[in-house]
C-alpha atoms as a PDB file:
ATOM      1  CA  UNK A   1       0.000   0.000   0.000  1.00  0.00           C
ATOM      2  CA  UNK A   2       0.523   3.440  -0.690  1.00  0.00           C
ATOM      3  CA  UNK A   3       0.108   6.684   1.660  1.00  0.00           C
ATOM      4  CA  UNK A   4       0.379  10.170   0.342  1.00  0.00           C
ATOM      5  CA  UNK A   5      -0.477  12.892   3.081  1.00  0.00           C
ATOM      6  CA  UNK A   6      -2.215  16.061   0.978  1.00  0.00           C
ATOM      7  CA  UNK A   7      -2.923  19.530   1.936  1.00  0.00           C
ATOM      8  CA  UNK A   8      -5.177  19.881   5.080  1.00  0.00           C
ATOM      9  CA  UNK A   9      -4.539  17.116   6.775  1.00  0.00           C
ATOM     10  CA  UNK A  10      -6.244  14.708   4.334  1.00  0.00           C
ATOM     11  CA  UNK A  11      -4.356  11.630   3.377  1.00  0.00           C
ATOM     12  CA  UNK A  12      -4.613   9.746   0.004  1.00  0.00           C
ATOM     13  CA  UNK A  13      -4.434   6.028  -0.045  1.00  0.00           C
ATOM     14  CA  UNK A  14      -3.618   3.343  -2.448  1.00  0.00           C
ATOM     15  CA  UNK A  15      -4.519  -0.253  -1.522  1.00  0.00           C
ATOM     16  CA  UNK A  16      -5.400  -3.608  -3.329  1.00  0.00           C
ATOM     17  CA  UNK A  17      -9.147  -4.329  -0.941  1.00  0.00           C
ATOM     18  CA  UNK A  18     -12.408  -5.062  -1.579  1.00  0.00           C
ATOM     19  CA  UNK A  19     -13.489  -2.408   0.456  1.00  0.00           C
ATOM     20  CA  UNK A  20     -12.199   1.093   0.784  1.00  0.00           C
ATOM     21  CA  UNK A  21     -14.978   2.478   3.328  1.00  0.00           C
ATOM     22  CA  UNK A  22     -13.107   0.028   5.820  1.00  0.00           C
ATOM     23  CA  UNK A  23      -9.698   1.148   5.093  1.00  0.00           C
ATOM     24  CA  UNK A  24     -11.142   4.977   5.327  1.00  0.00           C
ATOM     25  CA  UNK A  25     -13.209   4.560   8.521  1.00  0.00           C
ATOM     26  CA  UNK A  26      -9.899   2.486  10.534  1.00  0.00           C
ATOM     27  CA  UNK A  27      -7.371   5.172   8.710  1.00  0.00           C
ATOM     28  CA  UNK A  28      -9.182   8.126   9.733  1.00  0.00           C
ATOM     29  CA  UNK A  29      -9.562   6.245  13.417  1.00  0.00           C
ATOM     30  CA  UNK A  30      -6.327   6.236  13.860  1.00  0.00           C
ATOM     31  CA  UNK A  31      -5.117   9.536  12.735  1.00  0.00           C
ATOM     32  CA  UNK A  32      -8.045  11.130  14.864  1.00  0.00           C
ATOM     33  CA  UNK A  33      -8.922  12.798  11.686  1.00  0.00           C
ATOM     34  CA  UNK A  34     -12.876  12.749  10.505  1.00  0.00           C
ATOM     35  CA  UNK A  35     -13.343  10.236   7.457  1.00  0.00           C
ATOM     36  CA  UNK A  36     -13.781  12.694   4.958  1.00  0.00           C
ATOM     37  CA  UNK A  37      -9.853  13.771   5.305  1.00  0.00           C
ATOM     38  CA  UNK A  38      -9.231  10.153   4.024  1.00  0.00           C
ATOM     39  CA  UNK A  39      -9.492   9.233   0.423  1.00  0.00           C
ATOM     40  CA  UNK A  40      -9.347   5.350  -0.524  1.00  0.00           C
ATOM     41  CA  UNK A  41      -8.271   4.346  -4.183  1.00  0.00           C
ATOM     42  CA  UNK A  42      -8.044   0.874  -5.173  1.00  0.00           C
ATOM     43  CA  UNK A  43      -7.707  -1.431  -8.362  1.00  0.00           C
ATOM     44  CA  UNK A  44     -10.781  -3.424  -8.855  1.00  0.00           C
ATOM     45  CA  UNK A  45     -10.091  -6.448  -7.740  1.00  0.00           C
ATOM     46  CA  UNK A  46     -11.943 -10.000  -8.863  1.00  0.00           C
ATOM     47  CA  UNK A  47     -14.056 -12.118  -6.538  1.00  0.00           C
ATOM     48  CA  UNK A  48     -12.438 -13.813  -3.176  1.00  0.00           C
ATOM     49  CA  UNK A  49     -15.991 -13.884  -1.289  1.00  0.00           C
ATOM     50  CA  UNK A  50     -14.733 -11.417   1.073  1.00  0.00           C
ATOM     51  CA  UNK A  51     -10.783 -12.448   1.001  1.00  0.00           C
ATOM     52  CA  UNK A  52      -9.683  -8.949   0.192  1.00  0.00           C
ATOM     53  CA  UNK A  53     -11.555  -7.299   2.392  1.00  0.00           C
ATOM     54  CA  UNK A  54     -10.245  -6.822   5.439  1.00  0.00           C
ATOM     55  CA  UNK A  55      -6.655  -8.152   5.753  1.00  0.00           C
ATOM     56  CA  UNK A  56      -4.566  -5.534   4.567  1.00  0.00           C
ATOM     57  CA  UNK A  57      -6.220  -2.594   6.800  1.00  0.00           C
ATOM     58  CA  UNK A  58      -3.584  -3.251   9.105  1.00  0.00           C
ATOM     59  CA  UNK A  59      -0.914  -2.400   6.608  1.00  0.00           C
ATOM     60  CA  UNK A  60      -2.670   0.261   5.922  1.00  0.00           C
ATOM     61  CA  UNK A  61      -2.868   1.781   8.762  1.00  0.00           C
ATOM     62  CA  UNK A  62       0.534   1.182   9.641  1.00  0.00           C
ATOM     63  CA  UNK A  63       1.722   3.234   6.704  1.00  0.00           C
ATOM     64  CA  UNK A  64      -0.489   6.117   7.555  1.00  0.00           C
ATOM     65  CA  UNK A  65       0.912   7.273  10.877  1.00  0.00           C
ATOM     66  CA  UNK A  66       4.072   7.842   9.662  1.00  0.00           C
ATOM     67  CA  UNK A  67       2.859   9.360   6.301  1.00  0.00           C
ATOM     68  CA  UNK A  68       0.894  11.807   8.571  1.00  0.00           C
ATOM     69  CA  UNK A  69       3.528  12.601  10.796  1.00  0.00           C
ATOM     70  CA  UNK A  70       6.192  13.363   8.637  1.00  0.00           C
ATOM     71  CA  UNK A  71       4.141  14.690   5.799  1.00  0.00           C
ATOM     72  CA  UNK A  72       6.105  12.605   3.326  1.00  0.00           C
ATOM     73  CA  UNK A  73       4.745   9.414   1.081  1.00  0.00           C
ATOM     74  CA  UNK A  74       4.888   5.858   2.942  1.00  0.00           C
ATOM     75  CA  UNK A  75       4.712   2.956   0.602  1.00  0.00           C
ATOM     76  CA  UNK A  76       4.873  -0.593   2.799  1.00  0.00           C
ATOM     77  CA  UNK A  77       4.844  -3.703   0.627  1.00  0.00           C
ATOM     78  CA  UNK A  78       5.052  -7.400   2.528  1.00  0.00           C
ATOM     79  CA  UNK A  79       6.643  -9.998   0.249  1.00  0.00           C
ATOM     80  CA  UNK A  80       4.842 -13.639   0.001  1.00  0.00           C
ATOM     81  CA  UNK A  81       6.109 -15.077   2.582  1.00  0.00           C
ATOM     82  CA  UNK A  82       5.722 -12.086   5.261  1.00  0.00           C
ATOM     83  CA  UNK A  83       1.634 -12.058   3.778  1.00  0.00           C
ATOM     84  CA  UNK A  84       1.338 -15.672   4.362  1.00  0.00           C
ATOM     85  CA  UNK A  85       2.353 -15.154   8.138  1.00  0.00           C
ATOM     86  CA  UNK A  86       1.028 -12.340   8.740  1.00  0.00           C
ATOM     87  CA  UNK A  87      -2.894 -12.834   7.300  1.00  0.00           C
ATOM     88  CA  UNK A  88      -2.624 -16.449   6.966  1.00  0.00           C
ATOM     89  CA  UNK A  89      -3.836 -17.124   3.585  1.00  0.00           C
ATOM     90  CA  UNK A  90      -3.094 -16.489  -0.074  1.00  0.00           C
END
């Protein structure tokens, strides 16, 4: 994933998931910024019945902070073997 902070405290992110509105609500969470600061773009991705969806918010999230903080881009990318341990599956 991807982090860009923007002007205004608003943050742009990129992130492979099935559903942005979960990555906006937990990013904005845990900034402490309201969810309309945080915009969520993401490649459509195929089916997975709910795979996606979830397991990368974490990542997410974890780029955020220091994108905020620092007011520079964070990009965080796990290789296979770190995403098999980490979420568990494929």
């Amino acid at each position: 994933c991807v982090v860009v902070p923007l002007e205004g405290d608003e943050v742009l992110t990129y992130s492979s998931t099935q559903a942005p509105a979960k990555h906006q609500r937990m990013i904005a969470h845990v900034l402490g910024i309201p969810e309309h600061k945080v915009v969520c773009k993401a490649k459509r991705l195929g089916g997975g019945f709910g795979g996606k969806e979830t397991r990368g918010v974490f990542l997410n999230c974890a780029a955020a902070v220091p994108a905020f903080d620092l007011e520079r881009p964070v990009r965080l990318c796990l290789d296979r073997d770190e995403d098999m341990q980490m979420t568990g599956h494929r």
